[in-house]
PDB file of N, CA and C in Angstrom:
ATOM      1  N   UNK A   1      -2.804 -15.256   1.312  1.00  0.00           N
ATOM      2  CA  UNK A   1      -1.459 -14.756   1.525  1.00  0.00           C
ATOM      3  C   UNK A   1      -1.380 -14.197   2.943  1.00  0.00           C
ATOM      4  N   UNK A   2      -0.452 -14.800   3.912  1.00  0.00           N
ATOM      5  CA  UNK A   2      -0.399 -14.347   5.171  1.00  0.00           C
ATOM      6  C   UNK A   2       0.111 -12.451   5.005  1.00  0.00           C
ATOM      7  N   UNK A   3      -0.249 -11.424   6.143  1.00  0.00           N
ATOM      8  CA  UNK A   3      -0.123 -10.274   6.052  1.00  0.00           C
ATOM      9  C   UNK A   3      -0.269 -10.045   7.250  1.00  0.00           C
ATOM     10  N   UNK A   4       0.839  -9.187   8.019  1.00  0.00           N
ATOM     11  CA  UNK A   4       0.509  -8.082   9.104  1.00  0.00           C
ATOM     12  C   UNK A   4      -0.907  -8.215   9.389  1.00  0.00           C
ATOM     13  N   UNK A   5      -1.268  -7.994  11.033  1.00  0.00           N
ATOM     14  CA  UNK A   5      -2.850  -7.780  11.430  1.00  0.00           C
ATOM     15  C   UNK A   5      -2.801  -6.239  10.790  1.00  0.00           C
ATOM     16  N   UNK A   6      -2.185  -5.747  10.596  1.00  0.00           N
ATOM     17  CA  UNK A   6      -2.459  -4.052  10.509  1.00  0.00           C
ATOM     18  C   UNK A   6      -2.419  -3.660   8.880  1.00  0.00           C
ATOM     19  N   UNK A   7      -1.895  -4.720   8.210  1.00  0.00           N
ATOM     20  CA  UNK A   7      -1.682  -4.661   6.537  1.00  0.00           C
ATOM     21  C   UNK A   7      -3.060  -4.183   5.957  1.00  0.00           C
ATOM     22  N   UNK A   8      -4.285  -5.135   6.194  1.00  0.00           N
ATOM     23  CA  UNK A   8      -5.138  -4.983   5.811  1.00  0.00           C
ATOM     24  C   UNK A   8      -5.858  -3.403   5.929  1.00  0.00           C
ATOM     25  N   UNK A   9      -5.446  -2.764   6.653  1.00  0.00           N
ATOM     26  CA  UNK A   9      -6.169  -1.452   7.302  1.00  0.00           C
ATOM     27  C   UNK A   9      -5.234  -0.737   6.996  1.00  0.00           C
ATOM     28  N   UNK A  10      -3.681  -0.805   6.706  1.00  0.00           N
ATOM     29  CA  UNK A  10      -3.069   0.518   6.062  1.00  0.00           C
ATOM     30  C   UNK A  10      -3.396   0.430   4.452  1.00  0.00           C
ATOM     31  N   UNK A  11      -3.822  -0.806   3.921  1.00  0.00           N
ATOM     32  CA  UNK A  11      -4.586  -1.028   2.536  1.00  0.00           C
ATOM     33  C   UNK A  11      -5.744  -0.083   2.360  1.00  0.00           C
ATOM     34  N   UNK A  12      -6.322  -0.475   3.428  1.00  0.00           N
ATOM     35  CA  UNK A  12      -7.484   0.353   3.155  1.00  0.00           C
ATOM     36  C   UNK A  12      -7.553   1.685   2.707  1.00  0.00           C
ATOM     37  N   UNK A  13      -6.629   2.484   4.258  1.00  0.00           N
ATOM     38  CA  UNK A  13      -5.926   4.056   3.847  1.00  0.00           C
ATOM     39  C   UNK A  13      -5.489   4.096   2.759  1.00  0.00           C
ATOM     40  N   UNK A  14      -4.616   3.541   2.079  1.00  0.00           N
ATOM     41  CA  UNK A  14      -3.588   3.873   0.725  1.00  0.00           C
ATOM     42  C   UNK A  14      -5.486   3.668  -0.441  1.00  0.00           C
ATOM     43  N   UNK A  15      -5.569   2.697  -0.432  1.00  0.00           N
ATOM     44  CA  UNK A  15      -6.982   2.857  -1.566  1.00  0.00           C
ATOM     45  C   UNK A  15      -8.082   4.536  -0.924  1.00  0.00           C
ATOM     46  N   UNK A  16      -8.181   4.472   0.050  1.00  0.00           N
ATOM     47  CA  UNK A  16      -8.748   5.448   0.437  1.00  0.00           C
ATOM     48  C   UNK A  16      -8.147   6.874   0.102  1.00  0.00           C
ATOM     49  N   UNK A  17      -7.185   7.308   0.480  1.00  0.00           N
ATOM     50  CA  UNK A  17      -6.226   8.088   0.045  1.00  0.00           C
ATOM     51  C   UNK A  17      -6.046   8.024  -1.059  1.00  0.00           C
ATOM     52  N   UNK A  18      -5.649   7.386  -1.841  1.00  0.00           N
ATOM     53  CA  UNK A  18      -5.682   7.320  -2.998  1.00  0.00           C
ATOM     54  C   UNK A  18      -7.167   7.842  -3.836  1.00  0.00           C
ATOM     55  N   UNK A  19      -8.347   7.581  -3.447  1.00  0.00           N
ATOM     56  CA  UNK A  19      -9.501   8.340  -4.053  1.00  0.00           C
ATOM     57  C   UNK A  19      -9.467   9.581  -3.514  1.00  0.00           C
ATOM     58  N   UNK A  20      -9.167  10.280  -2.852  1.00  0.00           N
ATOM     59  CA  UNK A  20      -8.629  11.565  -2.175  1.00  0.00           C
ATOM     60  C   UNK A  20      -8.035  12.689  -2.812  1.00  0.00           C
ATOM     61  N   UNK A  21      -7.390  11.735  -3.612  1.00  0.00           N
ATOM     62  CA  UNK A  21      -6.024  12.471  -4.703  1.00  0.00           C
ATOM     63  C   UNK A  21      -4.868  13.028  -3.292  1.00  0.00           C
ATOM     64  N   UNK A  22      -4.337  11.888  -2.531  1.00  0.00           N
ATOM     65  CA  UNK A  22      -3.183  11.802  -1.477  1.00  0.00           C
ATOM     66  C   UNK A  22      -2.748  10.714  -1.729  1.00  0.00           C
ATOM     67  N   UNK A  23      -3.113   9.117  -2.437  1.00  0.00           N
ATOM     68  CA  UNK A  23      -2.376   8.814  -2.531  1.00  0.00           C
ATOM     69  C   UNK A  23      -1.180   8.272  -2.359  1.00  0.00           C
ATOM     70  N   UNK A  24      -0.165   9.331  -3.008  1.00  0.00           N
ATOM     71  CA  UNK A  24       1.502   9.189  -3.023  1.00  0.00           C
ATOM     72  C   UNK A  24       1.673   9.784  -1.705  1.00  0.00           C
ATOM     73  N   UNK A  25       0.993  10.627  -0.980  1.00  0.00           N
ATOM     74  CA  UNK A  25       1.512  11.259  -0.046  1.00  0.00           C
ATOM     75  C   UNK A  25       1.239  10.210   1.413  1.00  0.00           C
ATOM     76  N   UNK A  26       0.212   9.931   1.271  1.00  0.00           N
ATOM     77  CA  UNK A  26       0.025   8.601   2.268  1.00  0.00           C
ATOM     78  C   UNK A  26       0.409   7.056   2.073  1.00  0.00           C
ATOM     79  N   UNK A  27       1.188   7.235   0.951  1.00  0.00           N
ATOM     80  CA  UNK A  27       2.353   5.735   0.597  1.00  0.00           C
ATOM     81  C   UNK A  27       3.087   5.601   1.743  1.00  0.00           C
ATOM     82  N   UNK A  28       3.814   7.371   0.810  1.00  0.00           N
ATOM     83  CA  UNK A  28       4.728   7.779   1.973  1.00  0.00           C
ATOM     84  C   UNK A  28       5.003   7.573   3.041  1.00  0.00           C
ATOM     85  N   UNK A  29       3.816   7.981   3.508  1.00  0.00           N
ATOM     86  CA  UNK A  29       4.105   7.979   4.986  1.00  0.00           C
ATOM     87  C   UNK A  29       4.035   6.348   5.922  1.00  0.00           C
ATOM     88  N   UNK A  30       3.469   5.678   5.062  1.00  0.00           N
ATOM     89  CA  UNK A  30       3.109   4.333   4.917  1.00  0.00           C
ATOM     90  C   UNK A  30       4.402   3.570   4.995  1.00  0.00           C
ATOM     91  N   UNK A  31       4.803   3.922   4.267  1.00  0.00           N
ATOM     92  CA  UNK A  31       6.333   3.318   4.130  1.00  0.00           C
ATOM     93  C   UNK A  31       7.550   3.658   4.943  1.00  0.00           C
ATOM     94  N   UNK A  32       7.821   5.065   5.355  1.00  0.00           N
ATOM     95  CA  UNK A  32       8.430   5.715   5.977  1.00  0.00           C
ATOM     96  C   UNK A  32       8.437   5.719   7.941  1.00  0.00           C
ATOM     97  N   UNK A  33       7.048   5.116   8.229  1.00  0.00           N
ATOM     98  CA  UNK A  33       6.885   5.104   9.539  1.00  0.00           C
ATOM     99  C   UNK A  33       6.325   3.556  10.068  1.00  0.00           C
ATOM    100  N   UNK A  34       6.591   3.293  11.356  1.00  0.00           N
ATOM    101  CA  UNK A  34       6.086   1.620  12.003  1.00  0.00           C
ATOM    102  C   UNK A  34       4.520   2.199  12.737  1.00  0.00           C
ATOM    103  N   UNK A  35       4.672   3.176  13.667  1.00  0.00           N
ATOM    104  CA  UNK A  35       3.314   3.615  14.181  1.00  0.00           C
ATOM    105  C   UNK A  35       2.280   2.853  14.168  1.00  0.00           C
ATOM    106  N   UNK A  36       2.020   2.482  12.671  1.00  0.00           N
ATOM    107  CA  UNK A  36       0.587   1.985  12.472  1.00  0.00           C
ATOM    108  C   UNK A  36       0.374   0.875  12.367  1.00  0.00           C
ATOM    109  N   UNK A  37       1.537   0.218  12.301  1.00  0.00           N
ATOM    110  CA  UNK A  37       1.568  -1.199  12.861  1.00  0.00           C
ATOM    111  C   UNK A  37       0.941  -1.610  14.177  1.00  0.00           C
ATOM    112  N   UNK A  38       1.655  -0.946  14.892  1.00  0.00           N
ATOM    113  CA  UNK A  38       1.459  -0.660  16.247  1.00  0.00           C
ATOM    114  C   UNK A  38      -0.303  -0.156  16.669  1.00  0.00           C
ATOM    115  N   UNK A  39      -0.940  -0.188  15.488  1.00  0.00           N
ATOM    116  CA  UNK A  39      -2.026   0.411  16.005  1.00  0.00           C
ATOM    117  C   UNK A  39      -2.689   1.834  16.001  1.00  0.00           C
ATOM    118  N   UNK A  40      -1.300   2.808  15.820  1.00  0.00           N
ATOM    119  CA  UNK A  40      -1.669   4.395  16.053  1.00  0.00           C
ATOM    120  C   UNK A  40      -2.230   4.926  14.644  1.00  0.00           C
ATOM    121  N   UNK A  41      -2.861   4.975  13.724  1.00  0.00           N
ATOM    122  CA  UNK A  41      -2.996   5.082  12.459  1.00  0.00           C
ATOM    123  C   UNK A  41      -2.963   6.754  12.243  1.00  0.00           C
ATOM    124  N   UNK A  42      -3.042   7.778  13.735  1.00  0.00           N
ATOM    125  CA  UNK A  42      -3.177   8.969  13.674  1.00  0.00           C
ATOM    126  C   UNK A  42      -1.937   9.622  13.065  1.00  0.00           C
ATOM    127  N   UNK A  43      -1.488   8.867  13.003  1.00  0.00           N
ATOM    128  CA  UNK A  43       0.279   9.199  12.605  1.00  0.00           C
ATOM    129  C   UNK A  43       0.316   9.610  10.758  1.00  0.00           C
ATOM    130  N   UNK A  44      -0.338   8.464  10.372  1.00  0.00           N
ATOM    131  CA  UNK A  44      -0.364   8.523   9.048  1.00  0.00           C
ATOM    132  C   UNK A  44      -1.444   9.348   8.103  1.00  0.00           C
ATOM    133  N   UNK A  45      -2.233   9.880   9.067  1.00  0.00           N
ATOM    134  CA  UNK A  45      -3.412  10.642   8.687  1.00  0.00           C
ATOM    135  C   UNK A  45      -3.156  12.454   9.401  1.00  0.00           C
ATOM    136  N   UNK A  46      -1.959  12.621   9.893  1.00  0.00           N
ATOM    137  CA  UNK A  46      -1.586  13.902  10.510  1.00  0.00           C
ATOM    138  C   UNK A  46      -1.293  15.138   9.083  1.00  0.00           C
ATOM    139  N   UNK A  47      -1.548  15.642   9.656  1.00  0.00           N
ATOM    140  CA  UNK A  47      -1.046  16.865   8.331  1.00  0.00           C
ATOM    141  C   UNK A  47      -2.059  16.855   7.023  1.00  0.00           C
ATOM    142  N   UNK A  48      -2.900  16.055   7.398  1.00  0.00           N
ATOM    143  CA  UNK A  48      -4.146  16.432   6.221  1.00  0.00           C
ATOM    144  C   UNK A  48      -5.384  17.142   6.443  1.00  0.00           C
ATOM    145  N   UNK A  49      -6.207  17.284   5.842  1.00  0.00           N
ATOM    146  CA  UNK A  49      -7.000  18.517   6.442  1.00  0.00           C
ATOM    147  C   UNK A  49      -7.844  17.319   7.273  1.00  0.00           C
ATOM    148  N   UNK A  50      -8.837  18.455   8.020  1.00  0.00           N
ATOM    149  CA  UNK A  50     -10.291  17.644   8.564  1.00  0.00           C
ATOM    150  C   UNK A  50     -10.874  16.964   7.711  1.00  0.00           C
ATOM    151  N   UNK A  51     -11.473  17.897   6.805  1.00  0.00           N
ATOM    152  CA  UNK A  51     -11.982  17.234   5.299  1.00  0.00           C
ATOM    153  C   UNK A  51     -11.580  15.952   4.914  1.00  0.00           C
ATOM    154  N   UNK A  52      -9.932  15.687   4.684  1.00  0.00           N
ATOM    155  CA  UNK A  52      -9.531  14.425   3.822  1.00  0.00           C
ATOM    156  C   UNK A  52      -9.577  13.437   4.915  1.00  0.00           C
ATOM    157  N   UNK A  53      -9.084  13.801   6.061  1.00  0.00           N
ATOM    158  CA  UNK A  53      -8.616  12.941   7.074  1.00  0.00           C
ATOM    159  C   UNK A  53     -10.121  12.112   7.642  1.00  0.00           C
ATOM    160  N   UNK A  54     -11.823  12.796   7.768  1.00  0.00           N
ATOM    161  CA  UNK A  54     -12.780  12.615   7.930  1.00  0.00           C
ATOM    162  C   UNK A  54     -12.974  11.347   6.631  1.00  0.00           C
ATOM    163  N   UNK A  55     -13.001  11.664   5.211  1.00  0.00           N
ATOM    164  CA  UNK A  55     -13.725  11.188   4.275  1.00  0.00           C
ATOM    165  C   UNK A  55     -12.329   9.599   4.358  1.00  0.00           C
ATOM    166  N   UNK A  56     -11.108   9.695   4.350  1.00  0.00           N
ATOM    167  CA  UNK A  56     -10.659   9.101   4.417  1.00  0.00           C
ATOM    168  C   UNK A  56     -10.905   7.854   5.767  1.00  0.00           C
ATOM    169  N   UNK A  57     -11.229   8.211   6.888  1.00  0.00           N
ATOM    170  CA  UNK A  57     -11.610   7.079   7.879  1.00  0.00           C
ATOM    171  C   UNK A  57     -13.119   6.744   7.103  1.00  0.00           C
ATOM    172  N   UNK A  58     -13.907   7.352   6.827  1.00  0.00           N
ATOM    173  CA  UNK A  58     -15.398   7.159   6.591  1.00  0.00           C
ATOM    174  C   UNK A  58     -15.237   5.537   5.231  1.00  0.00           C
ATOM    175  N   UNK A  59     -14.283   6.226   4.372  1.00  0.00           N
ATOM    176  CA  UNK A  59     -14.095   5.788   3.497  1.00  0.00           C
ATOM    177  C   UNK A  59     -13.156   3.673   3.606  1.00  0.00           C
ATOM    178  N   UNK A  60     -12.679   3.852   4.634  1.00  0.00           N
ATOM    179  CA  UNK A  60     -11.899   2.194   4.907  1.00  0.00           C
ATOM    180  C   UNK A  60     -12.842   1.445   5.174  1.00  0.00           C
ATOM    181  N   UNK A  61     -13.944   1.855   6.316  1.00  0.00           N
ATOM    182  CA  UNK A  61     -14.889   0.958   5.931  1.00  0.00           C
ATOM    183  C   UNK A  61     -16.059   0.538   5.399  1.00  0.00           C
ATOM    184  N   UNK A  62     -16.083   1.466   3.700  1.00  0.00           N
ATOM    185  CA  UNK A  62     -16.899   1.294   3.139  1.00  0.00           C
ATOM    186  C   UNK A  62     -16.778   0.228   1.924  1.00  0.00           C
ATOM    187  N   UNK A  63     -18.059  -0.436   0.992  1.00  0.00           N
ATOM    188  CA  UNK A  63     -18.049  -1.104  -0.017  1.00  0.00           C
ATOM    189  C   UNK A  63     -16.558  -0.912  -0.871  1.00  0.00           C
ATOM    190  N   UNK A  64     -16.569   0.822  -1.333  1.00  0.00           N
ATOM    191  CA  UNK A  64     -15.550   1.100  -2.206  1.00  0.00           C
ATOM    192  C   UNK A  64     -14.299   0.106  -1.792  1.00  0.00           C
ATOM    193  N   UNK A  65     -13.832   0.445  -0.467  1.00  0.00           N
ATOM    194  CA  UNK A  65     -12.715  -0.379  -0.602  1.00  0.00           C
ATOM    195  C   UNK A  65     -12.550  -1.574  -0.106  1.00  0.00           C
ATOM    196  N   UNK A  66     -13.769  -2.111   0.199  1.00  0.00           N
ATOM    197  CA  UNK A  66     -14.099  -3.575  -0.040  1.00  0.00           C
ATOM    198  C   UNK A  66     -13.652  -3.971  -1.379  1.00  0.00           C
ATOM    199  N   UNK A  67     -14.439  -3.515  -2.289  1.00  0.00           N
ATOM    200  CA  UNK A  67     -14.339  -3.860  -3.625  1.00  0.00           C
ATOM    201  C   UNK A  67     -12.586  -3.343  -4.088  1.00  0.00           C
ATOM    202  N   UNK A  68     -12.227  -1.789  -3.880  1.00  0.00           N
ATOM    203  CA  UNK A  68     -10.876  -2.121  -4.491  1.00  0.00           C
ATOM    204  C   UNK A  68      -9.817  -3.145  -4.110  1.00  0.00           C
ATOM    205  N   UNK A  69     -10.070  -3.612  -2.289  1.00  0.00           N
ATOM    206  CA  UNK A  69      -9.381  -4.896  -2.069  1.00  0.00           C
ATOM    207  C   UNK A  69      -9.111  -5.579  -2.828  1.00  0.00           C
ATOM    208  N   UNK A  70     -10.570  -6.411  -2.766  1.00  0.00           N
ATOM    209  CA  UNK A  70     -10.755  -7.188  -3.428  1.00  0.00           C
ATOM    210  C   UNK A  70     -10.427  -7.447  -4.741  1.00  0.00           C
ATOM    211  N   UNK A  71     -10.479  -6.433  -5.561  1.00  0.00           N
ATOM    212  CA  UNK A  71      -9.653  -6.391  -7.276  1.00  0.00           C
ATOM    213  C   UNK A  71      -8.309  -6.608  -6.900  1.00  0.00           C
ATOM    214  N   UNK A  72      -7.465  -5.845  -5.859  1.00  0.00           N
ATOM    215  CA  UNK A  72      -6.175  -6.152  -5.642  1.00  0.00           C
ATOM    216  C   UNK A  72      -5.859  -7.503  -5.884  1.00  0.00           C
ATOM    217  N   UNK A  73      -6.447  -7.929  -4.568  1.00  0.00           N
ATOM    218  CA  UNK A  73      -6.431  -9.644  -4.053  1.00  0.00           C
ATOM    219  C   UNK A  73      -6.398 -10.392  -5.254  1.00  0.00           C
ATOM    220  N   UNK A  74      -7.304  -9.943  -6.406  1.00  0.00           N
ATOM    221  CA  UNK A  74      -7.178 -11.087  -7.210  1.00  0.00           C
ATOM    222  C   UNK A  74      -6.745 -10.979  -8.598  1.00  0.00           C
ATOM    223  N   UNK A  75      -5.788  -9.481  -8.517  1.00  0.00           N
ATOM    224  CA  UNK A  75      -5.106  -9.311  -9.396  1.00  0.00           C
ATOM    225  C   UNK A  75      -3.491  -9.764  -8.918  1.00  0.00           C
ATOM    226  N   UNK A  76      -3.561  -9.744  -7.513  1.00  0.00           N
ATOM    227  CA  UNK A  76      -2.279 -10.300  -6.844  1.00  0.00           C
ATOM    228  C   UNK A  76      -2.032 -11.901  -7.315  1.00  0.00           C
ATOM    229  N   UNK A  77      -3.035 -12.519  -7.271  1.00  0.00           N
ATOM    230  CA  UNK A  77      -3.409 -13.891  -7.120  1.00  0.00           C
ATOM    231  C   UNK A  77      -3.134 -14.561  -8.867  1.00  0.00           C
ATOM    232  N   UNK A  78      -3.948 -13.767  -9.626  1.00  0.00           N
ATOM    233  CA  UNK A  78      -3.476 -13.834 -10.843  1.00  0.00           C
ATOM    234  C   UNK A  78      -1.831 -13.889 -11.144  1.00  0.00           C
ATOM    235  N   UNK A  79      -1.326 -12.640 -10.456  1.00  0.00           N
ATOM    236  CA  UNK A  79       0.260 -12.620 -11.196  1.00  0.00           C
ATOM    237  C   UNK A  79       1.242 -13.640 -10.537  1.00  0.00           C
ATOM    238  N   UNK A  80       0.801 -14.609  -9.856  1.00  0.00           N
ATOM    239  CA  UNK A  80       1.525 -15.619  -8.906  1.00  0.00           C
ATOM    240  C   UNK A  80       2.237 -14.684  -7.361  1.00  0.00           C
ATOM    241  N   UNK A  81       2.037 -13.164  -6.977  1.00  0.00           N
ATOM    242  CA  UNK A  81       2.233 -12.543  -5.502  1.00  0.00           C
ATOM    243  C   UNK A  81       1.511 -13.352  -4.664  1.00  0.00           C
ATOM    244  N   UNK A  82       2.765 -14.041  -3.884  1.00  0.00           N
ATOM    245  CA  UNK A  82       2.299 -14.587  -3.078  1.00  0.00           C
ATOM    246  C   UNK A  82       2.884 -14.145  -1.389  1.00  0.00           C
ATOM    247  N   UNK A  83       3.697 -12.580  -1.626  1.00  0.00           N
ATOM    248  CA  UNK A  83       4.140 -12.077  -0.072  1.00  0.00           C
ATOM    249  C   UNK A  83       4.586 -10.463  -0.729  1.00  0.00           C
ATOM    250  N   UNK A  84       4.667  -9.976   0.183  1.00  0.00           N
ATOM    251  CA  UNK A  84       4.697  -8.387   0.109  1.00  0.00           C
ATOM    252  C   UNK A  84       6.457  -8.231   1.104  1.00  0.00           C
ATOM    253  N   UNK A  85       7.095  -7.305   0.165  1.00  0.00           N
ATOM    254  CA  UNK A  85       6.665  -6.842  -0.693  1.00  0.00           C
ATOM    255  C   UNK A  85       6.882  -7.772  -2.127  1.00  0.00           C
ATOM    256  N   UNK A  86       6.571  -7.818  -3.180  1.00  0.00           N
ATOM    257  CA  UNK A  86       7.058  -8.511  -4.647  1.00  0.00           C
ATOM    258  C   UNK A  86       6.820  -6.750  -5.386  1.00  0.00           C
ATOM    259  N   UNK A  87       7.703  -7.337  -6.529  1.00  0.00           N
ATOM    260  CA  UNK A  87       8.296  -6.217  -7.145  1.00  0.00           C
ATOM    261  C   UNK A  87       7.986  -6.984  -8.522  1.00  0.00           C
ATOM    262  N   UNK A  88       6.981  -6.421  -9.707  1.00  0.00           N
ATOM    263  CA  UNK A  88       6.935  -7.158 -10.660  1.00  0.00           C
ATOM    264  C   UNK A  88       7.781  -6.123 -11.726  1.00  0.00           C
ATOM    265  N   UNK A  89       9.003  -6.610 -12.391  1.00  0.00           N
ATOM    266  CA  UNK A  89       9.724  -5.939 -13.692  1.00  0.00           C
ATOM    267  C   UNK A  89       9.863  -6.908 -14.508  1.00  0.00           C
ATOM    268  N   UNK A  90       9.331  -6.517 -16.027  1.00  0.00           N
ATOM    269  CA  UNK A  90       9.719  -7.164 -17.295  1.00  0.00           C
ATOM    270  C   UNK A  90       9.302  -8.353 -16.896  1.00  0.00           C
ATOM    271  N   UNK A  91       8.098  -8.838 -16.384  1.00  0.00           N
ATOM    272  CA  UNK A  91       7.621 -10.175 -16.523  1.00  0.00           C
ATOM    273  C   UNK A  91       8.279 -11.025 -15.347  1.00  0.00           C
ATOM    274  N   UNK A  92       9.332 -10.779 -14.297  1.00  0.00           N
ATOM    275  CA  UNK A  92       9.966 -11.266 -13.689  1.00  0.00           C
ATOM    276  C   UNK A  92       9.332 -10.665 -12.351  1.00  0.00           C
ATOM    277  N   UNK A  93       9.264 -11.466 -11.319  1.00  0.00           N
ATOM    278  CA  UNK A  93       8.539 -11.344 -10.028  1.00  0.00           C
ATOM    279  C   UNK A  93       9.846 -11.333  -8.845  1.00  0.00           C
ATOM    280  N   UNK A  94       9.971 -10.410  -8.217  1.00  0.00           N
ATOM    281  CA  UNK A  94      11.059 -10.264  -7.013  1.00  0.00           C
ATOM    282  C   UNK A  94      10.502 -10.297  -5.680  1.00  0.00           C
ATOM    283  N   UNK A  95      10.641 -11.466  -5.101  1.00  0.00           N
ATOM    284  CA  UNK A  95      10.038 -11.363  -3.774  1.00  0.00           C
ATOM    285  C   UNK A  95      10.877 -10.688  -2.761  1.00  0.00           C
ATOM    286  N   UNK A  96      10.370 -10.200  -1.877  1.00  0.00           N
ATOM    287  CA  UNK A  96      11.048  -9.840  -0.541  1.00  0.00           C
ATOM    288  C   UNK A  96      11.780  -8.500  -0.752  1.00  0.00           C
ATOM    289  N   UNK A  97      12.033  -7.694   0.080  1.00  0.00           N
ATOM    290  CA  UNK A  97      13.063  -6.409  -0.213  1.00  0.00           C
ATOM    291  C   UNK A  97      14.405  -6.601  -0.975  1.00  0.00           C
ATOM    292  N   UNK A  98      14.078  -5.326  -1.400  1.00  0.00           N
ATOM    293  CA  UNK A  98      15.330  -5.166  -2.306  1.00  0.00           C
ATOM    294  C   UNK A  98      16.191  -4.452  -1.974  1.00  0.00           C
ATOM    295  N   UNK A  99      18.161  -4.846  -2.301  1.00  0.00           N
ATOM    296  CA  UNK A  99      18.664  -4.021  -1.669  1.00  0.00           C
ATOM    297  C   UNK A  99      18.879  -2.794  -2.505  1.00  0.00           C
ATOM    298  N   UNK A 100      19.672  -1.596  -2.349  1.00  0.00           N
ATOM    299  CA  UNK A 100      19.863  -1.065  -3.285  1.00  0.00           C
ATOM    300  C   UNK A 100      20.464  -0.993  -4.127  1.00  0.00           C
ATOM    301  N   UNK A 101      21.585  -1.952  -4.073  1.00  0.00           N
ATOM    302  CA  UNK A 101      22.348  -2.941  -5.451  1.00  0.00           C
ATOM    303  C   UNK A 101      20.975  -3.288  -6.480  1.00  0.00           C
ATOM    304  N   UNK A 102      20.185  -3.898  -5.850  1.00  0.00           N
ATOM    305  CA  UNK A 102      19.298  -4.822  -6.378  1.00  0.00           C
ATOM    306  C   UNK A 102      18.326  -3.737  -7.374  1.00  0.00           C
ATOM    307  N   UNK A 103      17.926  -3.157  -6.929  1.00  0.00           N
ATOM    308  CA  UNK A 103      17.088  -1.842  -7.002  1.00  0.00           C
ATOM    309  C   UNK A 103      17.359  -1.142  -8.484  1.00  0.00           C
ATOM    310  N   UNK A 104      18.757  -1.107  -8.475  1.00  0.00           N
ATOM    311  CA  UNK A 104      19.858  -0.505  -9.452  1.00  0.00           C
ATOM    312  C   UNK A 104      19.935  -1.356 -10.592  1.00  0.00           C
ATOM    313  N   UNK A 105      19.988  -2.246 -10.316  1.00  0.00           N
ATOM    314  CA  UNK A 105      20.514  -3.495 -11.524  1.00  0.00           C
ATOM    315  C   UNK A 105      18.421  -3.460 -11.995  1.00  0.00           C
ATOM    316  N   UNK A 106      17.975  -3.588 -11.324  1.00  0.00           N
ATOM    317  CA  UNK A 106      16.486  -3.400 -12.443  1.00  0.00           C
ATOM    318  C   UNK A 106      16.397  -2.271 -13.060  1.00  0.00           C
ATOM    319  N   UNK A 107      16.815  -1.556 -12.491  1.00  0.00           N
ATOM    320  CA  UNK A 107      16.468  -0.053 -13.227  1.00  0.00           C
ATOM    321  C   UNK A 107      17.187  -0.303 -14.456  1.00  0.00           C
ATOM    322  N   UNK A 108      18.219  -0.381 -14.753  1.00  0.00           N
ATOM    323  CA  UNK A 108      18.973  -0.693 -15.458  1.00  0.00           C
ATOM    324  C   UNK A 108      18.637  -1.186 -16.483  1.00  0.00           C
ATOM    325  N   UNK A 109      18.069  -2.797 -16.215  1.00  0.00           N
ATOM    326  CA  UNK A 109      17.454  -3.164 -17.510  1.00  0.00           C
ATOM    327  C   UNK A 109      16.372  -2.685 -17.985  1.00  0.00           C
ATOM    328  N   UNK A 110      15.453  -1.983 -17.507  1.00  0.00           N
ATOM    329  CA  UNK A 110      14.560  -0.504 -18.051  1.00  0.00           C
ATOM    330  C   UNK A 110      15.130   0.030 -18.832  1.00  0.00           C
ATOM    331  N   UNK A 111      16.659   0.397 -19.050  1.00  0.00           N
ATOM    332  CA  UNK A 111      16.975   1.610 -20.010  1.00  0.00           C
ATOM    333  C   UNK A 111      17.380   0.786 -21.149  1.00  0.00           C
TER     334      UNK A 111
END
């Protein structure tokens, strides 16, 4: 599946972060900012301690998230994701962004 040169390495952070217990907070910021596209990744790692921000770089290029990649990759591969973002609801696969019409009308059939 083609991806951003920089996809692979804000993956890493979000699995990394995510063993952290940050996570949601480095989605966030993931989602919310371009920066690290660009290369600056300091952006997305600001406001956390030394501690997380240390174990978190230590942590992208280790086995662990080799391996959680890798489960991604081929749990992606399994569900037919074949581009980011996809949105899987009720068995139905949504490629590409959603607007917020769009967004609304899934929620919807949730209730």
């Amino acid at each position: 599946m083609p991806y951003h040169p920089r996809a692979e390495y804000a993956a890493r952070v979000a699995v990394c972060a995510q063993l952290a217990g940050r996570g949601a907070e480095i989605h966030a910021r993931l989602m919310e900012t371009s920066e690290w596209r660009e290369g600056d990744s300091t952006i997305v790692l600001s406001g956390l301690s030394e501690e997380d921000r240390r174990m978190i770089q230590v942590c992208v290029t280790s086995p662990s998230a080799d391996s959680a990649l890798l489960e991604d990759a081929s749990m992606a591969k399994r569900l037919g994701v074949e581009a980011t973002p996809t949105t899987l609801l009720q068995y139905e696969l949504q490629v590409g962004s959603l607007s917020d019409k769009q967004k609304a009308r899934l929620l919807e059939k949730l209730k």
